[in-house]
C-alpha atoms as a PDB file:
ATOM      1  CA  UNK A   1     -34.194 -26.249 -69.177  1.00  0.00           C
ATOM      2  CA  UNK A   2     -37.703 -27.559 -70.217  1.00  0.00           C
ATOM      3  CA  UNK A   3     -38.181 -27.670 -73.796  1.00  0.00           C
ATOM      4  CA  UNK A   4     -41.943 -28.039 -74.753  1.00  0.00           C
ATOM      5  CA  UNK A   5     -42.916 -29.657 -78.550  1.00  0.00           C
ATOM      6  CA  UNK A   6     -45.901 -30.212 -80.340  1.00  0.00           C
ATOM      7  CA  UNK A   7     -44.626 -33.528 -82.231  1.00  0.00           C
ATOM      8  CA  UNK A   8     -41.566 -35.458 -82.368  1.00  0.00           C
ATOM      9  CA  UNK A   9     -39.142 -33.857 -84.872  1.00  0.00           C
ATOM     10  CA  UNK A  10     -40.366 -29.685 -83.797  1.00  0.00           C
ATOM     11  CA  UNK A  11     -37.481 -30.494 -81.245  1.00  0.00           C
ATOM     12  CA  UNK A  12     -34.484 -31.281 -83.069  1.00  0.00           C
ATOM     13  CA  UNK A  13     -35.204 -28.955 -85.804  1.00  0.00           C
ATOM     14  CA  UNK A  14     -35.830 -25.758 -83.764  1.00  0.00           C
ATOM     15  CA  UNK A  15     -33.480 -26.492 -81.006  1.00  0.00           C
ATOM     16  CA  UNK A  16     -30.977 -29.763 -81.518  1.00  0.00           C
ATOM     17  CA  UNK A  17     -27.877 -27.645 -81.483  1.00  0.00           C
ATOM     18  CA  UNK A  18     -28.801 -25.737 -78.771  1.00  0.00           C
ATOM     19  CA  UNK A  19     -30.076 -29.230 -76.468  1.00  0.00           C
ATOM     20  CA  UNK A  20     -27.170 -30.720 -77.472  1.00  0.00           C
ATOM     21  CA  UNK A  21     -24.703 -28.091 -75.998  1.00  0.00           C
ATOM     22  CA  UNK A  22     -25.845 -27.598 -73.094  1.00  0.00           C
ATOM     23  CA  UNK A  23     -26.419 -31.337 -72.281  1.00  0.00           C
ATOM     24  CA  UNK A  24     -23.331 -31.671 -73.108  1.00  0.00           C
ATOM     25  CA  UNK A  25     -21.990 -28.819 -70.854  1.00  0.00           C
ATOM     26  CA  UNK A  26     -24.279 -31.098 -67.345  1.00  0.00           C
ATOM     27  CA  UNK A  27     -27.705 -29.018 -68.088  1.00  0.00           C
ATOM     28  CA  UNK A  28     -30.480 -31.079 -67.012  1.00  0.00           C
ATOM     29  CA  UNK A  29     -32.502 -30.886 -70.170  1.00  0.00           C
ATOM     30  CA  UNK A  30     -36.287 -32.142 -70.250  1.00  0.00           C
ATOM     31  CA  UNK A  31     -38.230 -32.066 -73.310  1.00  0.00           C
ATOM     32  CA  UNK A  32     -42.420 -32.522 -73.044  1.00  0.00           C
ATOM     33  CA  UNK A  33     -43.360 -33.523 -76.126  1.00  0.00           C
ATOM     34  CA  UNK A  34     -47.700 -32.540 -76.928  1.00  0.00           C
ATOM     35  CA  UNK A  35     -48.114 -35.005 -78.752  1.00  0.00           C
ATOM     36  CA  UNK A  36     -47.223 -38.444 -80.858  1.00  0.00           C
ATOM     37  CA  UNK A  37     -47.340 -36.820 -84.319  1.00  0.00           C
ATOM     38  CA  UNK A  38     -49.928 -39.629 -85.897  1.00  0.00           C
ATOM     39  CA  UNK A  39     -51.323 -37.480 -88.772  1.00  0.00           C
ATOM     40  CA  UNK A  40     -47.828 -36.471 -90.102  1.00  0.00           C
ATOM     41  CA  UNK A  41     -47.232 -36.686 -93.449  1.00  0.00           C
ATOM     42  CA  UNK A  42     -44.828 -39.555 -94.271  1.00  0.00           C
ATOM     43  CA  UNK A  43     -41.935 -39.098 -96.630  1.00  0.00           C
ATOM     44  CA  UNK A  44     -39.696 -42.277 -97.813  1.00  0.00           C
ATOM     45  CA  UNK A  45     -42.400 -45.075 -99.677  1.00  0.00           C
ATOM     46  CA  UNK A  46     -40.789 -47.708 -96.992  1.00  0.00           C
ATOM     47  CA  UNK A  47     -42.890 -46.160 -94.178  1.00  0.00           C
ATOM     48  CA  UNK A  48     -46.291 -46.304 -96.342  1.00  0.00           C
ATOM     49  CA  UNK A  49     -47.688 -48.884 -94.953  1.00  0.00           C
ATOM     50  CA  UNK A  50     -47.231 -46.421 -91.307  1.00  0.00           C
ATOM     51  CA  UNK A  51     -49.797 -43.535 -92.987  1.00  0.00           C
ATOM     52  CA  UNK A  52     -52.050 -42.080 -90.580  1.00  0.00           C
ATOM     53  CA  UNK A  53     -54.854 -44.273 -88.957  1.00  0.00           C
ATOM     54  CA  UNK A  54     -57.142 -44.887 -85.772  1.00  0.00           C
ATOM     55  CA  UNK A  55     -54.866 -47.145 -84.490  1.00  0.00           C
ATOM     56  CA  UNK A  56     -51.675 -45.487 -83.958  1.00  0.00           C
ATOM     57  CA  UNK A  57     -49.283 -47.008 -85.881  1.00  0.00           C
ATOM     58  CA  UNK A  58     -47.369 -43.986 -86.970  1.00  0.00           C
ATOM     59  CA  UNK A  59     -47.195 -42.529 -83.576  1.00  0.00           C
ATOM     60  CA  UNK A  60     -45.679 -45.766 -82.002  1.00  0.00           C
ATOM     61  CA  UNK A  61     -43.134 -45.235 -84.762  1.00  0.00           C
ATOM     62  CA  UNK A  62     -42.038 -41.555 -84.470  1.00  0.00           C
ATOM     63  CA  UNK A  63     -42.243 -42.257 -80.290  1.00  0.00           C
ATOM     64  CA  UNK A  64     -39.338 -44.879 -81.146  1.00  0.00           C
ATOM     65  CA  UNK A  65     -37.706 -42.099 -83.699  1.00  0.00           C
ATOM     66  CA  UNK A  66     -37.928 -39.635 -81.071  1.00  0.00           C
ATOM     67  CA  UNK A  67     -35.658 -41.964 -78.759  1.00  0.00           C
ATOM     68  CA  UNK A  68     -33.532 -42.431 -81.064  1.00  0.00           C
ATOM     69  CA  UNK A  69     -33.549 -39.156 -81.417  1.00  0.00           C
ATOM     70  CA  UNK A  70     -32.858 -37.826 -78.263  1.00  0.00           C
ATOM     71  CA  UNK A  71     -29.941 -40.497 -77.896  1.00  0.00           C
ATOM     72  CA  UNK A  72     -27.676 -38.478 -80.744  1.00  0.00           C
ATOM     73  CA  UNK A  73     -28.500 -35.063 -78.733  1.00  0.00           C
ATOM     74  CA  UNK A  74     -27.525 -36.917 -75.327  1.00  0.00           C
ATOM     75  CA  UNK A  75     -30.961 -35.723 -73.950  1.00  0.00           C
ATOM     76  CA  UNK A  76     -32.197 -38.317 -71.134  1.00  0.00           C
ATOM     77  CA  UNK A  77     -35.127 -37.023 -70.097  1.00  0.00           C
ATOM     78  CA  UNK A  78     -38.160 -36.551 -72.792  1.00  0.00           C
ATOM     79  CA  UNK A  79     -41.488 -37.260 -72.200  1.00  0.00           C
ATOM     80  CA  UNK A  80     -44.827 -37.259 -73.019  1.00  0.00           C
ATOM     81  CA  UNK A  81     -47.458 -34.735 -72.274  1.00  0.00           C
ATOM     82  CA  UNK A  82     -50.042 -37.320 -70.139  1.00  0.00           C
ATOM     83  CA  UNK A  83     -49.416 -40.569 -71.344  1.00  0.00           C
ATOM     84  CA  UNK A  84     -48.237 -41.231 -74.907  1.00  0.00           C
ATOM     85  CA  UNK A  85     -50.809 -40.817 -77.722  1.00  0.00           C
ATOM     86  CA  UNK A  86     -53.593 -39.203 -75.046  1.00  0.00           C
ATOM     87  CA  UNK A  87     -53.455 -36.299 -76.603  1.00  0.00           C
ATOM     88  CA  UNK A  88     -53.588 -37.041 -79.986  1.00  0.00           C
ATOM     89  CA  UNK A  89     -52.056 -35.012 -83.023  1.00  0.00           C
ATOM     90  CA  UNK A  90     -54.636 -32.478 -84.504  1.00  0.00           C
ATOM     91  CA  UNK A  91     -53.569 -32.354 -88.355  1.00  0.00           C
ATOM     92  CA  UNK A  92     -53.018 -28.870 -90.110  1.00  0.00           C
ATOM     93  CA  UNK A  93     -55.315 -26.357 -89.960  1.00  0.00           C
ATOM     94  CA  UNK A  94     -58.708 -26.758 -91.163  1.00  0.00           C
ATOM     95  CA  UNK A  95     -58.538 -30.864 -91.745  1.00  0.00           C
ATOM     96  CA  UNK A  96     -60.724 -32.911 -89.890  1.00  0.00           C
ATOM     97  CA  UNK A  97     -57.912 -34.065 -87.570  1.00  0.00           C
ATOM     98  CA  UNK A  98     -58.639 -30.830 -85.676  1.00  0.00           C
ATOM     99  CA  UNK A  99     -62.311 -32.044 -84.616  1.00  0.00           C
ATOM    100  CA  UNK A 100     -61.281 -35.320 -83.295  1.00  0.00           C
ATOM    101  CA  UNK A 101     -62.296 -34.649 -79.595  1.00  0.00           C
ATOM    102  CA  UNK A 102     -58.977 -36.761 -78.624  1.00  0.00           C
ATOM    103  CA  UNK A 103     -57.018 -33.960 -80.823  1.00  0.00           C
ATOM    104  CA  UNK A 104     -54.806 -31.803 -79.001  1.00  0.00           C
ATOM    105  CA  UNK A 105     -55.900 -28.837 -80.027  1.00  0.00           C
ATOM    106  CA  UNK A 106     -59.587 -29.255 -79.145  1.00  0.00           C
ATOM    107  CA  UNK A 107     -57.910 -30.227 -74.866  1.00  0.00           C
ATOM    108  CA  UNK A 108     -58.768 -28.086 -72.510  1.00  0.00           C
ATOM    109  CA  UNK A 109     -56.170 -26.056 -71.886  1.00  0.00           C
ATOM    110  CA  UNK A 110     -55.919 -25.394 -68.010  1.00  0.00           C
ATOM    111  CA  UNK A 111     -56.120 -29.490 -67.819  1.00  0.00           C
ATOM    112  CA  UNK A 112     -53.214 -29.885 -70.166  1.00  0.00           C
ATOM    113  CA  UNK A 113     -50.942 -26.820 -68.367  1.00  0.00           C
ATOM    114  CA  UNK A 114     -51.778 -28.266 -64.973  1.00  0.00           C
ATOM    115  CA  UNK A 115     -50.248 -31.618 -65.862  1.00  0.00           C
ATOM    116  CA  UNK A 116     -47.061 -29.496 -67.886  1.00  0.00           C
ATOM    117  CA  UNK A 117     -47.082 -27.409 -63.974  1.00  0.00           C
ATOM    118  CA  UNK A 118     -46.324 -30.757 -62.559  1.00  0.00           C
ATOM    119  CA  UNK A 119     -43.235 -31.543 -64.460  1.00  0.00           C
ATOM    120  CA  UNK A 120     -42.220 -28.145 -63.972  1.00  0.00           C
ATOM    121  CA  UNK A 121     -42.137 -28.389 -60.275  1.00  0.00           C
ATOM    122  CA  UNK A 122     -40.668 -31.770 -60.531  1.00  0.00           C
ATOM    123  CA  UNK A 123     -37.736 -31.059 -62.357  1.00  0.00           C
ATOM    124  CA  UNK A 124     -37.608 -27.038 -61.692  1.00  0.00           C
ATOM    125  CA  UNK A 125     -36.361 -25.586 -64.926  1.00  0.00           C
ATOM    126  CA  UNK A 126     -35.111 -21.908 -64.647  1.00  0.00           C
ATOM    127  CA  UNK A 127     -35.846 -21.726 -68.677  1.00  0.00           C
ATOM    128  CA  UNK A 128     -38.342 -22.594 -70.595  1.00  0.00           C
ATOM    129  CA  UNK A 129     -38.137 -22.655 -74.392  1.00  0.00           C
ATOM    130  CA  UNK A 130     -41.245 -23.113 -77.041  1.00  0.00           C
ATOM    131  CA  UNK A 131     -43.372 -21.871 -79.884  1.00  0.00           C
ATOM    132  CA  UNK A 132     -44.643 -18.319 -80.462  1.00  0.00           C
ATOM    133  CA  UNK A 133     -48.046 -16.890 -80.014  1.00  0.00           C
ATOM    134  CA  UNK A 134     -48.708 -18.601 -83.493  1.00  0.00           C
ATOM    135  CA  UNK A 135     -46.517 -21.985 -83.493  1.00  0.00           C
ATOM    136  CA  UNK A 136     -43.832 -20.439 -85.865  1.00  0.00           C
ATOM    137  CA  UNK A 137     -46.179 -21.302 -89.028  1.00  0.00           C
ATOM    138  CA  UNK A 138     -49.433 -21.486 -87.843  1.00  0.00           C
ATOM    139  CA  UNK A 139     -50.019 -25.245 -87.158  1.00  0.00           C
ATOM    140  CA  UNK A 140     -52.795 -26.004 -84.397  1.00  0.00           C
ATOM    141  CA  UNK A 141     -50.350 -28.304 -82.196  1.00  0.00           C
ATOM    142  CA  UNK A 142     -47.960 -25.587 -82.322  1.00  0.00           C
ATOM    143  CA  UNK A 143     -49.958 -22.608 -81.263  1.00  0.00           C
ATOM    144  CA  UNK A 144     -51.687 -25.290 -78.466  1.00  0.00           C
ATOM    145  CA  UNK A 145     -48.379 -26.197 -76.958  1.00  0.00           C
ATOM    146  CA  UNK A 146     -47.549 -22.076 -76.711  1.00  0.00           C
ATOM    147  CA  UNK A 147     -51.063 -22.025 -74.861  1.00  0.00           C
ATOM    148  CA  UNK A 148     -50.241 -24.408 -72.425  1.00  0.00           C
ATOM    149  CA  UNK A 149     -46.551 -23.975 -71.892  1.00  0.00           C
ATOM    150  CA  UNK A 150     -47.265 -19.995 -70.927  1.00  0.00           C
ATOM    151  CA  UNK A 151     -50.809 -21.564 -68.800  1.00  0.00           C
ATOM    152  CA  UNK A 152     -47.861 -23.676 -67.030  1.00  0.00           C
ATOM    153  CA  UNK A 153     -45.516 -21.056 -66.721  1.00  0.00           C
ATOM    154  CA  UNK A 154     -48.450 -19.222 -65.152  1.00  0.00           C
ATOM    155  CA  UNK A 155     -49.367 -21.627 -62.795  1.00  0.00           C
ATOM    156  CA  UNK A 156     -46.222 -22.026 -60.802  1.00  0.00           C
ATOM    157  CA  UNK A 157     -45.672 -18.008 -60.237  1.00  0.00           C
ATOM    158  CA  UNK A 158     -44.786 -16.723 -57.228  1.00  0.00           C
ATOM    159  CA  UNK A 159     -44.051 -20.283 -56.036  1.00  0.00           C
ATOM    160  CA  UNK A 160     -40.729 -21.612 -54.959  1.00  0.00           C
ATOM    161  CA  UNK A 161     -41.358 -23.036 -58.850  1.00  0.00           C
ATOM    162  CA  UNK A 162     -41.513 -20.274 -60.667  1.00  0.00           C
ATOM    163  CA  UNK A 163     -39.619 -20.325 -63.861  1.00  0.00           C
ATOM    164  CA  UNK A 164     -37.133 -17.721 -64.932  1.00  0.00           C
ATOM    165  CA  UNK A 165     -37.346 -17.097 -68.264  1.00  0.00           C
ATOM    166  CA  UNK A 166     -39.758 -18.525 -71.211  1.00  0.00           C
ATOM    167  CA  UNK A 167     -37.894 -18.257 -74.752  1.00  0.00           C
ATOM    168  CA  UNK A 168     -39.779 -18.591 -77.942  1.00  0.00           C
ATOM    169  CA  UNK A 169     -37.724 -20.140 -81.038  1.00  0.00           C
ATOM    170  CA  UNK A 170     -37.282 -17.663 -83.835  1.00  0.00           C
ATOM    171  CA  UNK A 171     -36.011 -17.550 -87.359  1.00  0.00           C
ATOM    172  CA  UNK A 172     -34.366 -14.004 -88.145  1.00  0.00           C
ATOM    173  CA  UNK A 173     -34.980 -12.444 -91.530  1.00  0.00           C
ATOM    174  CA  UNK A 174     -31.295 -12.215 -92.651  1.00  0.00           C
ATOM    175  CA  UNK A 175     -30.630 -16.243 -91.617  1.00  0.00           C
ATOM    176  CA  UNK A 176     -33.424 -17.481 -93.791  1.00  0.00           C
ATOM    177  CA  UNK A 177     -32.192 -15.059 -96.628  1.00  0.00           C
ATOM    178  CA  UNK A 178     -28.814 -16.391 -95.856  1.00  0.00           C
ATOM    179  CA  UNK A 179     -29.682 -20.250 -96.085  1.00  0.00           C
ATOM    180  CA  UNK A 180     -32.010 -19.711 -99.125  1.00  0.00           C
ATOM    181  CA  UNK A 181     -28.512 -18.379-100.706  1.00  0.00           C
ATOM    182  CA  UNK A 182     -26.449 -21.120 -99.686  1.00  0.00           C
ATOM    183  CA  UNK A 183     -29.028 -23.485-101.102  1.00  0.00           C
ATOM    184  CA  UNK A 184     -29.248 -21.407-104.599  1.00  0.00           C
ATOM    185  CA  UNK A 185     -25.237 -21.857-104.406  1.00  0.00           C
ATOM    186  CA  UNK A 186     -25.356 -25.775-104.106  1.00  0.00           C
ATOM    187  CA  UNK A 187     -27.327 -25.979-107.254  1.00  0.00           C
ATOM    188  CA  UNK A 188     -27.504 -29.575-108.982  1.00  0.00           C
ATOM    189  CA  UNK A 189     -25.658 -30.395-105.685  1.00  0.00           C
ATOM    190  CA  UNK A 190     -29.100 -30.812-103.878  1.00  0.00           C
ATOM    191  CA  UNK A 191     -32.122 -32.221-105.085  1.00  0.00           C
ATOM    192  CA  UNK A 192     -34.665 -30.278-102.548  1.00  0.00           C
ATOM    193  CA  UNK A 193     -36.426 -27.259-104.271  1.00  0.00           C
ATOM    194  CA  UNK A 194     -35.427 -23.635-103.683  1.00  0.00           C
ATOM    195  CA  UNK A 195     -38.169 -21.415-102.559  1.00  0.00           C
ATOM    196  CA  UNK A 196     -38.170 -18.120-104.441  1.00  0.00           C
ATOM    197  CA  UNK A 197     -37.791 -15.108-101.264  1.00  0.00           C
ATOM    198  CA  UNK A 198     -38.207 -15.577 -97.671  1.00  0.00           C
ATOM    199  CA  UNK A 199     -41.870 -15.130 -98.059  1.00  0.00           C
ATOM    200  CA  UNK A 200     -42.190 -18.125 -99.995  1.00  0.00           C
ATOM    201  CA  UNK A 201     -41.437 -20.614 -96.900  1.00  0.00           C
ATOM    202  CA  UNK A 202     -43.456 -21.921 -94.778  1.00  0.00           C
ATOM    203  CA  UNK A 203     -41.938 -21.010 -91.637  1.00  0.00           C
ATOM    204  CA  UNK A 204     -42.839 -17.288 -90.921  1.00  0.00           C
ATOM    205  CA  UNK A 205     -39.763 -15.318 -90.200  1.00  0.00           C
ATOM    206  CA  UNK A 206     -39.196 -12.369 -87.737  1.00  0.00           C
ATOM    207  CA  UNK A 207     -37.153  -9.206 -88.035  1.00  0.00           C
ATOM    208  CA  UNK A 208     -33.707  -9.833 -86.479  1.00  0.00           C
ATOM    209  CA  UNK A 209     -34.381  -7.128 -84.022  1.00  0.00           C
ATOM    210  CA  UNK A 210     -36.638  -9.173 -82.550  1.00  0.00           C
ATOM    211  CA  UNK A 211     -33.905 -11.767 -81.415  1.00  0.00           C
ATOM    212  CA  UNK A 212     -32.992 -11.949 -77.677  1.00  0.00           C
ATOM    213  CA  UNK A 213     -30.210 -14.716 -77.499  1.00  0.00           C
ATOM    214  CA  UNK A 214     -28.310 -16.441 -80.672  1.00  0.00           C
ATOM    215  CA  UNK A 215     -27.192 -19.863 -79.293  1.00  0.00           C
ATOM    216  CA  UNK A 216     -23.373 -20.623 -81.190  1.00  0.00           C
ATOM    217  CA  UNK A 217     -23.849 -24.746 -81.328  1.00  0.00           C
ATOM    218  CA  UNK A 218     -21.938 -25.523 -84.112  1.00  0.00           C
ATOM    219  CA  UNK A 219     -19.997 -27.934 -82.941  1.00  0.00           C
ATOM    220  CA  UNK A 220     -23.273 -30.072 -82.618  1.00  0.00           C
ATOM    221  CA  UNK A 221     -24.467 -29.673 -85.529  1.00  0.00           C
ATOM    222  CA  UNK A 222     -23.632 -32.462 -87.141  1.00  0.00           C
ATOM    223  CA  UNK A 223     -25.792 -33.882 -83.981  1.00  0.00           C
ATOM    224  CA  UNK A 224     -28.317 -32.059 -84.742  1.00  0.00           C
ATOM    225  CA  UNK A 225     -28.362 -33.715 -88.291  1.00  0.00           C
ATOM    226  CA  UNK A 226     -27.907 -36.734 -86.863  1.00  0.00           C
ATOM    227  CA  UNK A 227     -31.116 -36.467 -84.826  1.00  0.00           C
ATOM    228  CA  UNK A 228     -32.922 -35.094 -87.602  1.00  0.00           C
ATOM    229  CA  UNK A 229     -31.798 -38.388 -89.832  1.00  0.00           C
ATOM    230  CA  UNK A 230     -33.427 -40.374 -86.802  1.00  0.00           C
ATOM    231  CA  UNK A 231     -37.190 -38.874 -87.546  1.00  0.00           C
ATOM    232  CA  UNK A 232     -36.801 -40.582 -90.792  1.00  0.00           C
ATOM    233  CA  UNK A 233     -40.316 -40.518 -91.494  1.00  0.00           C
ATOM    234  CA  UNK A 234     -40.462 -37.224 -91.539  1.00  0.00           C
ATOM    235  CA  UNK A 235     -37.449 -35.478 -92.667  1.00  0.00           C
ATOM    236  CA  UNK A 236     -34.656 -35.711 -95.380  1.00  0.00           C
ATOM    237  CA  UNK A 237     -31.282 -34.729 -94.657  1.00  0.00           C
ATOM    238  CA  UNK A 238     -28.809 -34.206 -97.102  1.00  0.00           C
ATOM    239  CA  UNK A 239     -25.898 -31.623 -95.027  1.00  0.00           C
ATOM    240  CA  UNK A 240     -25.768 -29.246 -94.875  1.00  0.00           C
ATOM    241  CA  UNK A 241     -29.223 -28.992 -95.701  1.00  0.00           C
ATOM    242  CA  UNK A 242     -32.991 -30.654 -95.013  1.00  0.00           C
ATOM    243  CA  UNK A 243     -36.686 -30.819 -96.208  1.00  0.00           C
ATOM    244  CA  UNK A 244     -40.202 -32.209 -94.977  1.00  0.00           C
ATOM    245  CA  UNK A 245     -42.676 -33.462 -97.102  1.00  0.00           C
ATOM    246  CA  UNK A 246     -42.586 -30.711 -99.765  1.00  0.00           C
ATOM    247  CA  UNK A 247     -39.207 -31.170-100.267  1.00  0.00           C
ATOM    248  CA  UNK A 248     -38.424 -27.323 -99.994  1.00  0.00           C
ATOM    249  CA  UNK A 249     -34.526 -27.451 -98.715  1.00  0.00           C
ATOM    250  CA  UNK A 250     -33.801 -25.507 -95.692  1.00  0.00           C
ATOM    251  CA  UNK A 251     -30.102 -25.438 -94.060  1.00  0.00           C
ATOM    252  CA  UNK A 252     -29.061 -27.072 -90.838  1.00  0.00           C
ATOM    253  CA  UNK A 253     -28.487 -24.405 -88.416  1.00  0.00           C
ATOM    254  CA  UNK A 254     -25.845 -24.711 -85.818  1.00  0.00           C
ATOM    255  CA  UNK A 255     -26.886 -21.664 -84.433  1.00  0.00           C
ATOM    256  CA  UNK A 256     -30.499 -21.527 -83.311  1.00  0.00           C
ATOM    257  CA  UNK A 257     -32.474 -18.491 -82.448  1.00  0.00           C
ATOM    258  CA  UNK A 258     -34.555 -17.195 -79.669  1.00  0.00           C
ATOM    259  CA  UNK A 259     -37.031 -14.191 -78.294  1.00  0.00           C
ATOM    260  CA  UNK A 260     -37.397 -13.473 -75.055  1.00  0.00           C
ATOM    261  CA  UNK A 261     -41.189 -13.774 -74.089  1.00  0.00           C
ATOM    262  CA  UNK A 262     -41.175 -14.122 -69.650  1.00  0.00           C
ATOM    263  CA  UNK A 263     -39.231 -12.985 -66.909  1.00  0.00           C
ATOM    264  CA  UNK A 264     -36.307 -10.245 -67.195  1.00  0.00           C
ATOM    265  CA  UNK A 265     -36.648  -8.814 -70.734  1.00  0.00           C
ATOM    266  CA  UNK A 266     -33.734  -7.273 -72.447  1.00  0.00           C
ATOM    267  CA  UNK A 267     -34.033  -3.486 -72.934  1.00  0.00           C
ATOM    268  CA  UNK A 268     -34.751  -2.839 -76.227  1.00  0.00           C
ATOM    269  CA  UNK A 269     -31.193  -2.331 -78.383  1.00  0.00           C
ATOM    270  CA  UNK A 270     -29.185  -4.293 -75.553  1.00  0.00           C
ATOM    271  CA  UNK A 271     -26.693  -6.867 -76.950  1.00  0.00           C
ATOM    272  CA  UNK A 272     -27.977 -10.136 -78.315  1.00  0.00           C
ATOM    273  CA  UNK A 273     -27.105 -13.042 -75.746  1.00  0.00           C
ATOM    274  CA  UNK A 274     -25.265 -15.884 -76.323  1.00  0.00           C
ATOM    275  CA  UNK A 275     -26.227 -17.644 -73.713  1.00  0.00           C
ATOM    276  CA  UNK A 276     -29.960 -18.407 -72.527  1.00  0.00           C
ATOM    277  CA  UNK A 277     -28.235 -18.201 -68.736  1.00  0.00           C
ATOM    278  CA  UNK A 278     -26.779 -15.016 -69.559  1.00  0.00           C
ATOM    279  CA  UNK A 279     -27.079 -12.654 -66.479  1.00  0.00           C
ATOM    280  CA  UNK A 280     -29.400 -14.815 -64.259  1.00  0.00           C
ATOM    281  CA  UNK A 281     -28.078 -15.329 -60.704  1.00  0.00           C
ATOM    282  CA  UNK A 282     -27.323 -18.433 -59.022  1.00  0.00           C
END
């Protein structure tokens, strides 16, 4: 499986359960992560002196939180897209991080997908899991590293490379509305803020139609936390819930979430998979 990020962090919050379980079951799991993350916004006053700058200091430090990282989700392989930092973090949309010629979303796509084709045929994953057609919230990086991933994917068809299936992460309707409940329910119990509906968060949700596969992890959750914990900088976890920066609380999911988007598409009503395997011979 070949798991491509924009910035360290994307990976354990969108899929550490699901990395975690099947690492643990002898899945070779690769990660690609886009990027070093060195405009992200820093949360605990300890890592101040780390804020975003020419020099790089922040992404040296979330490259060494993104080991760490990948230790607690028993994930040996992650890398980065070129060499660390080449491609450099682009900022949200509409900041002047996104002209910075260095910025990944201003790379030339068909450059960046050949060198994601590469790993692909070195380490021949039959799944491939990433972002949707707008990065799940809208975020340059994000909707850059669903360009290149589906360039890549495009690249090695009809070769003994080919990849089998691309998944994009999803969060269903009813799970938000379900964790924005449990975090109403924990009232003084948390100190992250509540956002008012589902339309209030930032990450856009999708009808729960939409869903192709529910991954059951829930035995590595607490994993999953503990990876999360290790991109200090950047997150706050307080189980069973999180935040980033604007301290809006969001649950740790054991169960993570997925739409098909390449290769043998469910027909339309067929049972939800529980595995991303599910049906695929060999």
């Amino acid at each position: 499986m070949l798991f491509v990020h924009a910035h360290p962090d994307d990976e354990s919050i969108n899929n550490g359960a699901t990395m975690a379980k099947y690492a643990a079951q002898g899945t070779r799991i690769t990660l690609v992560t886009c990027t070093r993350g060195e405009l992200g916004e820093i949360i605990p006053p300890r890592f101040a002196h780390l804020a975003a700058d020419r020099e790089g200091r922040l992404g040296e430090h979330r490259e060494a939180e993104l080991a760490a990282a990948m230790k607690e989700l028993g994930v040996d392989d992650h890398r980065f897209l070129g060499e660390p930092g080449e491609y450099r973090d682009s900022g949200m949309m509409g900041t002047e991080g996104n002209e910075l010629p260095e910025s990944f979303w201003r790379a030339d796509v068909d450059e960046a997908a050949g060198r994601l084709a590469d790993v692909i045929r070195e380490v021949r994953p039959r799944i491939v899991v990433t972002y949707n057609e707008i990065g799940g919230y809208g975020h340059p990086d994000h909707i850059q590293a669903h360009r290149v991933a589906l360039r890549a994917v495009d690249l090695v068809e009809g070769t003994e490379h080919a990849v089998d299936r691309v998944y994009f992460n999803l969060m269903p309707r009813s799970v938000m509305a379900a964790a924005l409940d449990s975090l109403r329910a924990a009232g003084d119990g948390t100190e992250f803020s509540v956002p008012a509906s589902v339309q209030d968060v930032a990450v856009v949700v999708e009808d729960d139609s939409l869903v192709s596969a529910a991954v059951a992890a829930e035995e590595f959750a607490q994993a999953k936390a503990a990876a999360m914990r290790a991109h200090a900088t950047q997150i706050t976890v307080d189980e069973p819930f999180y935040a980033l920066s604007d301290n809006v609380g969001m649950a740790v999911l054991g169960t993570e979430y997925y739409r098909q988007a390449r290769g043998d598409l469910p027909d339309p009503g067929a049972p939800v998979r529980t595995d991303l395997f599910a049906g695929l011979a060999g």
